[in-house]
N, C-alpha and C. Protein backbone atom coordinates (compact mmCIF):
# COMPACT_ATOMS: atom_id res chain seq x y z
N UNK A 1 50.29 -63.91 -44.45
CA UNK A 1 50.92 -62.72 -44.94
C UNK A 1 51.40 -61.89 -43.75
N UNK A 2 52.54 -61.69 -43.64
CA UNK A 2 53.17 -61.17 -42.49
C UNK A 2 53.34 -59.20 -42.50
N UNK A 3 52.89 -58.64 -41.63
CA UNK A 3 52.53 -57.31 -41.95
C UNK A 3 53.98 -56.31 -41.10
N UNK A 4 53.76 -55.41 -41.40
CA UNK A 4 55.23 -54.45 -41.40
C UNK A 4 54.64 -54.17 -39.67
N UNK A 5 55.68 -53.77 -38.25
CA UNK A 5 55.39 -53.65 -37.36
C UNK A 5 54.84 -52.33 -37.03
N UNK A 6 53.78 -52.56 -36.09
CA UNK A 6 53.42 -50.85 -35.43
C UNK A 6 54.04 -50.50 -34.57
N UNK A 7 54.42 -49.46 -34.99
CA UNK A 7 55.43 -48.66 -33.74
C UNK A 7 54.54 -48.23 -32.44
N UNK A 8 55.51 -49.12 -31.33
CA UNK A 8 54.82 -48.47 -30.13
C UNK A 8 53.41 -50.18 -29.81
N UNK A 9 53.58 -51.01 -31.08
CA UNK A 9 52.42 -51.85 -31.14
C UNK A 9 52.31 -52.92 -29.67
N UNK A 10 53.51 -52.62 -29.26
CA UNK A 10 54.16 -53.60 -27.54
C UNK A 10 55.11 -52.53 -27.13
N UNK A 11 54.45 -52.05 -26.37
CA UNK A 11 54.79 -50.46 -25.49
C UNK A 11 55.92 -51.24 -24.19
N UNK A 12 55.21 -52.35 -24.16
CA UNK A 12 56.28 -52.85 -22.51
C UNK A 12 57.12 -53.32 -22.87
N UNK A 13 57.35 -53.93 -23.79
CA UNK A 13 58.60 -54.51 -24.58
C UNK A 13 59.81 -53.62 -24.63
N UNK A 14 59.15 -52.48 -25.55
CA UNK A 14 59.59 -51.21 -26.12
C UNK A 14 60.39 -50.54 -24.55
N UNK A 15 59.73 -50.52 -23.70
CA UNK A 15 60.00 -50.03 -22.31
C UNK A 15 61.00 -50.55 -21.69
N UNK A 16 60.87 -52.10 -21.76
CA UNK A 16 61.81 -52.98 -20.72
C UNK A 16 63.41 -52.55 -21.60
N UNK A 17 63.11 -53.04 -23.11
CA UNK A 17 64.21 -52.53 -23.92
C UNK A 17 65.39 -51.20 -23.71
N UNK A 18 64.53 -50.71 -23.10
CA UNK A 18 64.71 -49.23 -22.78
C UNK A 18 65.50 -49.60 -21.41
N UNK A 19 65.05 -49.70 -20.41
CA UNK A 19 65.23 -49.66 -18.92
C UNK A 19 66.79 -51.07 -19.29
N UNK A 20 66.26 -51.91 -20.14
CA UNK A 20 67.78 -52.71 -20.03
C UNK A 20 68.75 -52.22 -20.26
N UNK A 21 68.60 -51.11 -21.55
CA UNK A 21 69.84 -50.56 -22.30
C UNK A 21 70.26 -49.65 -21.02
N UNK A 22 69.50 -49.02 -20.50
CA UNK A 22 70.40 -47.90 -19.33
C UNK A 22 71.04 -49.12 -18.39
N UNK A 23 70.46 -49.95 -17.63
CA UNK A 23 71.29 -50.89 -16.79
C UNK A 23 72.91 -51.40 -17.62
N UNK A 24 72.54 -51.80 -19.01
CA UNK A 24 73.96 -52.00 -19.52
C UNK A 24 75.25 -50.67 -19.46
N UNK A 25 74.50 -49.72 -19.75
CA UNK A 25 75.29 -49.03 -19.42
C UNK A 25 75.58 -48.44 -18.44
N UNK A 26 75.38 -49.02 -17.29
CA UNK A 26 75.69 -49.20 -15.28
C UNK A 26 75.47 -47.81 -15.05
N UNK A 27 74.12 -47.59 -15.96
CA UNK A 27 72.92 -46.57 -14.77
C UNK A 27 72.12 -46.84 -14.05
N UNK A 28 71.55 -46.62 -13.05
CA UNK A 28 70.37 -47.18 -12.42
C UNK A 28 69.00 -46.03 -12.44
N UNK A 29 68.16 -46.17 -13.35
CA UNK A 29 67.07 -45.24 -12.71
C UNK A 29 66.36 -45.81 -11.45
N UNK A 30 66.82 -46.76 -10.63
CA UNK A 30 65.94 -46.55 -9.44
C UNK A 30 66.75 -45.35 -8.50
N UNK A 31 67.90 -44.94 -9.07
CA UNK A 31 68.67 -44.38 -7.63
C UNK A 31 68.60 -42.86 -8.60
N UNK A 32 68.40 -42.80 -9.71
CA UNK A 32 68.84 -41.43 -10.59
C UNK A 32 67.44 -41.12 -10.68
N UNK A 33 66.98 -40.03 -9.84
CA UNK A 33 65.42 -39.63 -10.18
C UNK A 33 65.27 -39.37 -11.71
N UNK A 34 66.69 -38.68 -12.42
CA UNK A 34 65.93 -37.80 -13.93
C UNK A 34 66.04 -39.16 -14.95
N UNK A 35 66.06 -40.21 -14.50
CA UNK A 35 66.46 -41.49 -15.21
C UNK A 35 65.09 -42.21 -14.98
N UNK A 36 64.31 -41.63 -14.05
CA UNK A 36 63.11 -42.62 -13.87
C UNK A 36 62.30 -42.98 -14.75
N UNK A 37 61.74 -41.63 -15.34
CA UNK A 37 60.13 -41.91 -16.51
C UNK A 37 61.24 -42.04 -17.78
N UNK A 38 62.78 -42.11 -17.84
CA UNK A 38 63.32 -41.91 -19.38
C UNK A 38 62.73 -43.35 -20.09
N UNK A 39 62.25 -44.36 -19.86
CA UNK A 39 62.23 -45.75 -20.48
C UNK A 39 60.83 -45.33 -21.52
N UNK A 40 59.45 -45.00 -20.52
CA UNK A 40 58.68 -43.87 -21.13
C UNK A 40 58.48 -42.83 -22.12
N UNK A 41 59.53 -42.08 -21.74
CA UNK A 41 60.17 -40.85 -22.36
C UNK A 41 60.49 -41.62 -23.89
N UNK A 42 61.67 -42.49 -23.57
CA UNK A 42 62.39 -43.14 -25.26
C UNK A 42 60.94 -43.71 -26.00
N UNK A 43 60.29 -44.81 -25.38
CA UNK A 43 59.07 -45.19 -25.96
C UNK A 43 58.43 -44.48 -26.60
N UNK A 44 57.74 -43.27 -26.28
CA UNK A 44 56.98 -42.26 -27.00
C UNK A 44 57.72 -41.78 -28.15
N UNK A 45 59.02 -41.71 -27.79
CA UNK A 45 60.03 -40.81 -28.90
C UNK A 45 59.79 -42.14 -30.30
N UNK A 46 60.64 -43.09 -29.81
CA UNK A 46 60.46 -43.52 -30.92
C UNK A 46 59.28 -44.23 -31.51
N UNK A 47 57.92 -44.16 -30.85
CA UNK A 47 56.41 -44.53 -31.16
C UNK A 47 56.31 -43.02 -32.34
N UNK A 48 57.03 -41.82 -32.64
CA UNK A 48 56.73 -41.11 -33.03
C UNK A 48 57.87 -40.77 -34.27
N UNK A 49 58.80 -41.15 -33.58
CA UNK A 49 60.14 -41.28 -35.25
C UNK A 49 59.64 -42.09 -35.91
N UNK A 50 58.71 -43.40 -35.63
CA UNK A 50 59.13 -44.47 -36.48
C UNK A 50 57.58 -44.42 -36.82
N UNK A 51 56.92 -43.43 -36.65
CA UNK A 51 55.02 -43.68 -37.18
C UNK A 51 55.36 -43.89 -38.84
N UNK A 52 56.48 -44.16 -39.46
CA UNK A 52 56.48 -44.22 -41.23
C UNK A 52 56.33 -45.86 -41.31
N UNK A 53 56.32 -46.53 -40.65
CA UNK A 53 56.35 -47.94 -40.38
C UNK A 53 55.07 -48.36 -40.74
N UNK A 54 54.13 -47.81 -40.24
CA UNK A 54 52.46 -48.46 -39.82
C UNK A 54 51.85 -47.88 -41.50
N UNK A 55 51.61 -48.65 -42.33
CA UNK A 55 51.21 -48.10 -43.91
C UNK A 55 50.07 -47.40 -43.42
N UNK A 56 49.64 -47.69 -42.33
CA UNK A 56 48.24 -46.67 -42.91
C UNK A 56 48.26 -45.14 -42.44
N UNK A 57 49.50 -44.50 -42.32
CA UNK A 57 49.88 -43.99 -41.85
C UNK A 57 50.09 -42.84 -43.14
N UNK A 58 50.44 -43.89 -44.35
CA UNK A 58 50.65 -43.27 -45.68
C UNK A 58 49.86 -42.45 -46.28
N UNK A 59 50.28 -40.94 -46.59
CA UNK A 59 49.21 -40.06 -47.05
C UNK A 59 48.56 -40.34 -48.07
N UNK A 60 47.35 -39.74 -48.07
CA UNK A 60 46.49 -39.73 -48.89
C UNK A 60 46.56 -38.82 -49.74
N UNK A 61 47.40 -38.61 -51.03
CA UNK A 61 47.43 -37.16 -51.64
C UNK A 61 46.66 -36.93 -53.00
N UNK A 62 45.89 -35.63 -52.52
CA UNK A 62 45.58 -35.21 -53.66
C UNK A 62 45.79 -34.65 -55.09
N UNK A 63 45.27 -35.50 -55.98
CA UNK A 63 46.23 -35.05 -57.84
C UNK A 63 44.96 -34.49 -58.40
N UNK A 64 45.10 -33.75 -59.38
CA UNK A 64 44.90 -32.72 -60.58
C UNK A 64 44.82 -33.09 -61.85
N UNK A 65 44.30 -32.91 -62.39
CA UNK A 65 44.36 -32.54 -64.05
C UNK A 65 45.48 -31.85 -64.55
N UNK A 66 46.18 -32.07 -65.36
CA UNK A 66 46.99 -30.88 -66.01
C UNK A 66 46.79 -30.94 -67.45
N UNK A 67 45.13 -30.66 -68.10
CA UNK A 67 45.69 -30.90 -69.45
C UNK A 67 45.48 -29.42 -70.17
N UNK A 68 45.96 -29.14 -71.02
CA UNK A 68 45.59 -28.19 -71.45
C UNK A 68 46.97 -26.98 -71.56
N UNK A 69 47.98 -27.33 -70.49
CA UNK A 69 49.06 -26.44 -70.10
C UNK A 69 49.90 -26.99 -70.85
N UNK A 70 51.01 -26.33 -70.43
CA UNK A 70 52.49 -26.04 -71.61
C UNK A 70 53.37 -26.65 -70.01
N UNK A 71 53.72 -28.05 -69.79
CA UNK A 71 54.85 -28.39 -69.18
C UNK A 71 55.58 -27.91 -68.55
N UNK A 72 55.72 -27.57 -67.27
CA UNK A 72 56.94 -26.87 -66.72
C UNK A 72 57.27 -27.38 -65.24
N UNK A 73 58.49 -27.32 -65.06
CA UNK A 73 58.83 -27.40 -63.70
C UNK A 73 58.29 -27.39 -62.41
N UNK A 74 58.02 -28.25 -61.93
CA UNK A 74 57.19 -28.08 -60.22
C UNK A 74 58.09 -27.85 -59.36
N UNK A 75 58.48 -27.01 -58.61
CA UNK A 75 59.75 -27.19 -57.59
C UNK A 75 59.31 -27.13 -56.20
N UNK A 76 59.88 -27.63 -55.31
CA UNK A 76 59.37 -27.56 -53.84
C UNK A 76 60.58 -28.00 -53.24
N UNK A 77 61.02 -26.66 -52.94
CA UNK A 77 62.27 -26.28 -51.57
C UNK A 77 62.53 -26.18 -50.09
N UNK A 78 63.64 -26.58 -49.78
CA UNK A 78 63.82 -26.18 -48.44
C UNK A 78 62.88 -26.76 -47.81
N UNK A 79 62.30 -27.93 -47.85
CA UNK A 79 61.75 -28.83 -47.07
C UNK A 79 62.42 -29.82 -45.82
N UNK A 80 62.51 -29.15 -44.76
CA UNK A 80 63.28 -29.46 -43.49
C UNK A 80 62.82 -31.22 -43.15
N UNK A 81 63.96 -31.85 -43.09
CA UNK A 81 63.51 -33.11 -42.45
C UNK A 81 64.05 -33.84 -41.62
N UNK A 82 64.17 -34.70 -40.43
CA UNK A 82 64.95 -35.39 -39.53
C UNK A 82 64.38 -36.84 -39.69
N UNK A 83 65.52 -37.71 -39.44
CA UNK A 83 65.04 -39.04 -39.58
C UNK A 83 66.26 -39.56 -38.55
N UNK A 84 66.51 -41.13 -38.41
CA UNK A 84 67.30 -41.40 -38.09
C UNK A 84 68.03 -42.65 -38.95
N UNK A 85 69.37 -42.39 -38.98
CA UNK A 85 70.02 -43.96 -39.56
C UNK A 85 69.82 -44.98 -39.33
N UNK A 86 69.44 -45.98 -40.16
CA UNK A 86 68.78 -47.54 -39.59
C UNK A 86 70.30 -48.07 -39.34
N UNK A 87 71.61 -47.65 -39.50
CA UNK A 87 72.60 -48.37 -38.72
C UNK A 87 72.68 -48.05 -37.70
N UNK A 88 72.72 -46.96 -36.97
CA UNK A 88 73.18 -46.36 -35.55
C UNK A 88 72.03 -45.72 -35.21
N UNK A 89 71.23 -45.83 -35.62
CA UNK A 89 69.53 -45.00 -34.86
C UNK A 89 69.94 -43.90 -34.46
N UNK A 90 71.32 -42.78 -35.25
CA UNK A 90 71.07 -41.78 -34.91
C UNK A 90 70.56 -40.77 -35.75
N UNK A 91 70.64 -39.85 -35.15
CA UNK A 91 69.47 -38.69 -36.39
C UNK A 91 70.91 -38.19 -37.43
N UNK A 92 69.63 -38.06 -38.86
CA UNK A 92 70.55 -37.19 -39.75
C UNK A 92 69.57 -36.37 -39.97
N UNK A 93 69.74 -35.32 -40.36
CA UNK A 93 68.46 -34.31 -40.84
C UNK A 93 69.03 -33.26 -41.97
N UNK A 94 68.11 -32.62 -42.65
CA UNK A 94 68.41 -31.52 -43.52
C UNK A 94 67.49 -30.57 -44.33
N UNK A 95 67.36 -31.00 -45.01
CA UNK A 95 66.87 -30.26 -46.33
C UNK A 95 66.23 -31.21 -47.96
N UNK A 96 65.07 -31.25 -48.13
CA UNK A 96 64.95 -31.88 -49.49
C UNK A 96 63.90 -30.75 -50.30
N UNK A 97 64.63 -31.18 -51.75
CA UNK A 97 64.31 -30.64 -52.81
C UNK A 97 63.60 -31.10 -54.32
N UNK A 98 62.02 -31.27 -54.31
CA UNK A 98 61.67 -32.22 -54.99
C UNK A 98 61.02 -31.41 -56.27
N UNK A 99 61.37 -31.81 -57.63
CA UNK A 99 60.96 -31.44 -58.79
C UNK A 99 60.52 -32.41 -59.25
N UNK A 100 59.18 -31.85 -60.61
CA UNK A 100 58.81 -33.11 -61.52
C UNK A 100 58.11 -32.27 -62.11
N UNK A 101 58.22 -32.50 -63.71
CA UNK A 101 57.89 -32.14 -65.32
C UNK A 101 56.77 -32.74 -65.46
N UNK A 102 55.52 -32.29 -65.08
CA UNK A 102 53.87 -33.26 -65.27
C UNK A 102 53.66 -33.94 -66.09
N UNK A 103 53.15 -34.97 -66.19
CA UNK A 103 52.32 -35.37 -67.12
C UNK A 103 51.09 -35.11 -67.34
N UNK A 104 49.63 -35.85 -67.34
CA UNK A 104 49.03 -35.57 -66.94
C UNK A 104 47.99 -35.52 -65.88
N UNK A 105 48.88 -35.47 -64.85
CA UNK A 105 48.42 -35.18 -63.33
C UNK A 105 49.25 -34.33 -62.42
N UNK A 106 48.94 -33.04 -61.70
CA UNK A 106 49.78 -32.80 -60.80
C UNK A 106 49.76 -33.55 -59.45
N UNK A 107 50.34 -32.67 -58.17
CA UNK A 107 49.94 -33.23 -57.12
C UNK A 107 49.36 -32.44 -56.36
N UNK A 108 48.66 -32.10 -55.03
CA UNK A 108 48.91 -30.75 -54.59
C UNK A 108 50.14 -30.24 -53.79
N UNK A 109 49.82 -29.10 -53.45
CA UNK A 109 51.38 -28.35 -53.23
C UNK A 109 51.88 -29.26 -52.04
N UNK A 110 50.99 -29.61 -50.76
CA UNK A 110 52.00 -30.84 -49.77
C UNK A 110 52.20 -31.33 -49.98
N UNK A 111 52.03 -32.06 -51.25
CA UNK A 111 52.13 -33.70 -51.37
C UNK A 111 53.98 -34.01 -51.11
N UNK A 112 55.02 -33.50 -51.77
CA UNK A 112 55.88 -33.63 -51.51
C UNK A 112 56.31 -33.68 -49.91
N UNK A 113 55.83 -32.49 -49.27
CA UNK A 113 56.34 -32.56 -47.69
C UNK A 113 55.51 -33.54 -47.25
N UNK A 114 54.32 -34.17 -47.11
CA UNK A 114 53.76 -35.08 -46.38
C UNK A 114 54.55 -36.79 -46.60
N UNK A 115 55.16 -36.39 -48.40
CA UNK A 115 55.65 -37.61 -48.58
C UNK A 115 57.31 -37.65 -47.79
N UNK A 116 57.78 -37.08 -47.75
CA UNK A 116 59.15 -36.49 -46.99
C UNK A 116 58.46 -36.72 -45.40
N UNK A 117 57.84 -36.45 -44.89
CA UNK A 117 57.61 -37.05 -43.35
C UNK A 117 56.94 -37.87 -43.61
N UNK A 118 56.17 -38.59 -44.04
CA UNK A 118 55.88 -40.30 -44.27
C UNK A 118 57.50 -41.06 -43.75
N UNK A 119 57.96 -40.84 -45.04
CA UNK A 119 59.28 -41.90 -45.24
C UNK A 119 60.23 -41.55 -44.77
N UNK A 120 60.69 -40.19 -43.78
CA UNK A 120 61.74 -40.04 -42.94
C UNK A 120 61.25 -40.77 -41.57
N UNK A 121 60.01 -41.15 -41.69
CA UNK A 121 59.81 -41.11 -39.90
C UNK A 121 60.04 -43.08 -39.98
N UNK A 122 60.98 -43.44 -40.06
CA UNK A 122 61.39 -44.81 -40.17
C UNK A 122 62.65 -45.00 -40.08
N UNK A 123 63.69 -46.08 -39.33
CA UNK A 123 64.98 -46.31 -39.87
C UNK A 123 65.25 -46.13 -41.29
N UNK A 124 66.01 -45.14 -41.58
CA UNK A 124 66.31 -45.13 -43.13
C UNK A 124 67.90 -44.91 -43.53
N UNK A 125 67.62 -44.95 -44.45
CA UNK A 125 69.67 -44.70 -45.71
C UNK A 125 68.85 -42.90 -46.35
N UNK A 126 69.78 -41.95 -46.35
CA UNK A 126 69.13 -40.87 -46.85
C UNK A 126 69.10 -41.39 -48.39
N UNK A 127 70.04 -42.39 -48.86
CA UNK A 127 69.81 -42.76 -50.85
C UNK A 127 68.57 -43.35 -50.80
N UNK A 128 67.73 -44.11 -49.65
CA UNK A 128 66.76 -45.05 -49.96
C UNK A 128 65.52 -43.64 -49.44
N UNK A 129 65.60 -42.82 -48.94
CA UNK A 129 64.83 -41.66 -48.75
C UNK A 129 64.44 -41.02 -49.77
N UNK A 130 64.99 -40.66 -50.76
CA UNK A 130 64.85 -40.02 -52.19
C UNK A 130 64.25 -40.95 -52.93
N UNK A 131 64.75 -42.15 -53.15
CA UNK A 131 64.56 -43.25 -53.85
C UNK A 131 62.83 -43.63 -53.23
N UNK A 132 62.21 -43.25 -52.44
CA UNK A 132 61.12 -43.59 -51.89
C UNK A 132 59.80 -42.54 -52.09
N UNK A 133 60.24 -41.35 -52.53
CA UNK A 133 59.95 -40.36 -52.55
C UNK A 133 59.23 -40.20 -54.15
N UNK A 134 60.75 -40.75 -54.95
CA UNK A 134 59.92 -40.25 -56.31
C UNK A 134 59.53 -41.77 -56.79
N UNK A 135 59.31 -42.54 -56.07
CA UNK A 135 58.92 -43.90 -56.40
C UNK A 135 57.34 -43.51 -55.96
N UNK A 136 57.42 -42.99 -55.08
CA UNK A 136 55.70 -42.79 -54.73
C UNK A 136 55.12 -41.84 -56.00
N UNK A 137 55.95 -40.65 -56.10
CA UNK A 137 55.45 -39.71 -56.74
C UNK A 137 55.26 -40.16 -58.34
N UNK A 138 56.07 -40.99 -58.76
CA UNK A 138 55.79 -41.82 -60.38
C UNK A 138 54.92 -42.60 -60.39
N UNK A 139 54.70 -43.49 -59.40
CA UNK A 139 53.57 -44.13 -59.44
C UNK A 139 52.67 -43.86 -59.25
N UNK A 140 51.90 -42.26 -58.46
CA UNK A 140 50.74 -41.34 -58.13
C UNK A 140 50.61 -40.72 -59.39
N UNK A 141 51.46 -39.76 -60.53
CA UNK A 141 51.77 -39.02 -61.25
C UNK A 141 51.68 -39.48 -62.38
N UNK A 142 52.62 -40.33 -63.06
CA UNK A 142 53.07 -40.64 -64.23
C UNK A 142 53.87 -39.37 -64.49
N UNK A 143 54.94 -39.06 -63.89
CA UNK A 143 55.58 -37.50 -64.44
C UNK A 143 55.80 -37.59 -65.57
N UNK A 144 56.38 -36.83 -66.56
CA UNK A 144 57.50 -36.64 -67.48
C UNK A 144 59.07 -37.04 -66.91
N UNK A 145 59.23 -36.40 -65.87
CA UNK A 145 60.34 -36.92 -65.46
C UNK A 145 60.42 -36.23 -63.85
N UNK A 146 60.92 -36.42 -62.54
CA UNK A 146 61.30 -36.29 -60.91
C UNK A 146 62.43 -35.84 -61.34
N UNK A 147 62.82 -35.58 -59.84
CA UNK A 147 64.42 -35.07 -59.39
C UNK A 147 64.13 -34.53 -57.53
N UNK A 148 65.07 -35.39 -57.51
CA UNK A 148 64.58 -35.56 -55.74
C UNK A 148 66.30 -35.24 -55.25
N UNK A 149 66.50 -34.10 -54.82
CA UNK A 149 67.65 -33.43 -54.19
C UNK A 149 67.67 -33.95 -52.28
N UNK A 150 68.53 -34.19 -51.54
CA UNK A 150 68.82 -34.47 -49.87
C UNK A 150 69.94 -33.78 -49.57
N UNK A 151 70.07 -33.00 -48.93
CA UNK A 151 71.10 -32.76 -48.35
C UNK A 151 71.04 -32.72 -46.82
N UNK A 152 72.21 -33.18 -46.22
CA UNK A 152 71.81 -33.45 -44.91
C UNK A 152 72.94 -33.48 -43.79
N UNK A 153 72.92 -33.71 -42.77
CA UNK A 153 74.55 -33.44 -41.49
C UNK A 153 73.83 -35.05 -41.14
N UNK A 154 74.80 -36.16 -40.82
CA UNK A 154 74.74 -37.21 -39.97
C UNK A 154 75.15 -36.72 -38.99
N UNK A 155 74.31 -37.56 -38.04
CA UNK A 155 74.91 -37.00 -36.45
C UNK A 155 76.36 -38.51 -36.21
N UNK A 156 75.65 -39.64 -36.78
CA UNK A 156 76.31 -40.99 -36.47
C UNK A 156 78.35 -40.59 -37.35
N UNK A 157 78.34 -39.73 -38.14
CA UNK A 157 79.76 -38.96 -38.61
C UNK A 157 80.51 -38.54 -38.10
N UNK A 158 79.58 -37.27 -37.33
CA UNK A 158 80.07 -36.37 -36.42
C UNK A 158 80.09 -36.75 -35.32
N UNK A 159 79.60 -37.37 -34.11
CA UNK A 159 79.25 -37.86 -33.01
C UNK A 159 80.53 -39.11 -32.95
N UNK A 160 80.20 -39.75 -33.89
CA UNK A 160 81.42 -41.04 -34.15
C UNK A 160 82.06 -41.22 -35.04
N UNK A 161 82.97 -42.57 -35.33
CA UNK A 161 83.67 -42.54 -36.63
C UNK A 161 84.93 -41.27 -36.89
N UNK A 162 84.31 -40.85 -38.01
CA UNK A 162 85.51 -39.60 -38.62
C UNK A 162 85.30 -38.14 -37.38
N UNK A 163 84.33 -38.48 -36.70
CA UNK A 163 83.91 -37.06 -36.15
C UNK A 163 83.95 -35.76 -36.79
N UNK A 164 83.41 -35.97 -37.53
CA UNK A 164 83.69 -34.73 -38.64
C UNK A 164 82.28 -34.30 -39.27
N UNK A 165 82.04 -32.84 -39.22
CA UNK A 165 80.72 -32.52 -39.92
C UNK A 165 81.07 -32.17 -41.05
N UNK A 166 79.95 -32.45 -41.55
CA UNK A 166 79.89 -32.37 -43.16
C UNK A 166 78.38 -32.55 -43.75
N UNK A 167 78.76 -32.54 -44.92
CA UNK A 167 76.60 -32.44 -45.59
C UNK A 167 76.81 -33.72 -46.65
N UNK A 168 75.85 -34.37 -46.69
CA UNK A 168 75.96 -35.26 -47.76
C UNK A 168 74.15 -35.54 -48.52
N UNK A 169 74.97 -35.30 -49.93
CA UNK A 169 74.17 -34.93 -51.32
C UNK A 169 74.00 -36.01 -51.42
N UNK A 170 72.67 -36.58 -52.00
CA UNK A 170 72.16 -37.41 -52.83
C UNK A 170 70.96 -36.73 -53.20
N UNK A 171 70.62 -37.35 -54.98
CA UNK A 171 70.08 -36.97 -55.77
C UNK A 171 69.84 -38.19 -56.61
N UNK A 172 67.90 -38.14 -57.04
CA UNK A 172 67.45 -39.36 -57.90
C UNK A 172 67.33 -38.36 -58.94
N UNK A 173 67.18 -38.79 -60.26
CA UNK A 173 66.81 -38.12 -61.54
C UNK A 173 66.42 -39.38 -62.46
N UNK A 174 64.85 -38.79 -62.44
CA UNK A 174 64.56 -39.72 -63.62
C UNK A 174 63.32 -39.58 -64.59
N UNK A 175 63.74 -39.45 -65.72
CA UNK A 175 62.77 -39.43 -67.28
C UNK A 175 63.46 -37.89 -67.59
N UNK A 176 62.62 -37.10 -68.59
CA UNK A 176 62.96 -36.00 -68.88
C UNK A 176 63.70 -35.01 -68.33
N UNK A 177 63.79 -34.93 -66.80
CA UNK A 177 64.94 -34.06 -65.87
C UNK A 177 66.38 -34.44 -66.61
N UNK A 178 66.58 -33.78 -67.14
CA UNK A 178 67.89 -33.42 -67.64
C UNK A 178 69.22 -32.66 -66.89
N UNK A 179 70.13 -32.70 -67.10
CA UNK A 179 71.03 -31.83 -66.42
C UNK A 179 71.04 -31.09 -66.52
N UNK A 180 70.66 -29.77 -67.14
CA UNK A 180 70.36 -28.40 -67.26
C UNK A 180 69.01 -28.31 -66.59
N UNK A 181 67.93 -29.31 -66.49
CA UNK A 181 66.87 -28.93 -66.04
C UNK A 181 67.67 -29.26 -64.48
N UNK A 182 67.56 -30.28 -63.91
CA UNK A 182 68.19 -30.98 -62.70
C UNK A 182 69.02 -29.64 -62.36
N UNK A 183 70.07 -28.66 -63.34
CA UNK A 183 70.57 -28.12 -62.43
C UNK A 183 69.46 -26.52 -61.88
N UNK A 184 68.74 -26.55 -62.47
CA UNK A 184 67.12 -25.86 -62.03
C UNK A 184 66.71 -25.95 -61.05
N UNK A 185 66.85 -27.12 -60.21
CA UNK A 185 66.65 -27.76 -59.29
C UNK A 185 67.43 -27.54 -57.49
N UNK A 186 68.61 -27.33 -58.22
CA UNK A 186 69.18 -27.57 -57.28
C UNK A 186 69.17 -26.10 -56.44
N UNK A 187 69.40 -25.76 -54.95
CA UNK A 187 69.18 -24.38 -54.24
C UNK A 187 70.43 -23.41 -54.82
């Protein structure tokens, strides 16, 4: 059974990787002092973007009872997040917005942000970010119904390609979240 990689799990690898990519691009850190510890420097960085890799890494969240109550909206806003694109490993970051109609279990109030830095800290698609989010949270929960809002700036847009900033929406909705509820949701 072949297991998902640990980030950082071959640090010299990770390093040499590093120190090759600057030589391709006809730098030398033996002659550029601020180029020296960067092979280091990248290693740690991404031993720490990519800690969503290593499962055991995956929170442990705590759920609730909800019986007895009258159904309503959970909302949790303005939850800041950075990740990077698994095409161009560059960062996109933004904002997520996660709702869900209980069943009978809540979550507690982090559970959403811990699950949002779990699954940003990995090469990701921001559609497979949402999609990961209330996949955890239905299967912890049993909601009534999610609604998982992203909004976000690619750097790999703006930086390259169209060079152009802009925000890009994606949104999961699923069971009872309705479009009048969903638009409840949104900031």
């Amino acid at each position: 059974m072949s297991r998902e990689p640990e980030p950082g799990s071959d640090r010299r690898r990770l390093e040499a990787a590093v120190q090759e990519l600057i030589g391709a691009l006809g730098l030398d850190s033996g002659t550029e002092p601020e180029l020296r510890r960067t092979p280091a420097r990248v290693a740690d960085y991404y031993t720490e973007a990519f800690a969503g890799l290593d499962p055991r890494r995956a929170p442990d969240l705590a759920t609730f009872p909800f019986e007895g109550h009258t159904p309503q909206l959970v909302e949790v806003r303005d939850l800041e997040f950075h990740s990077l694109c698994v095409h161009h490993f560059a960062p996109f970051f933004g904002r997520a917005h996660v709702a869900y109609l209980p069943g009978d279990r809540i979550v507690g109030i982090s559970g959403p942000a811990r699950l949002l830095e779990y699954y940003s800290r990995r090469p990701q698609l921001q559609e497979r970010l949402g999609e990961q989010i209330a996949d955890h949270l239905e299967r912890l929960l049993r909601p009534r119904g999610i609604a998982v809002t992203l909004e976000a700036r690619h750097l790999c847009m703006e930086m390259r390609g169209a060079r152009r900033r802009g925000r890009v929406v994606t949104r999961v909705r699923r069971g009872a979240v309705t479009e009048p509820t969903w638009a409840a949701c949104l900031p």
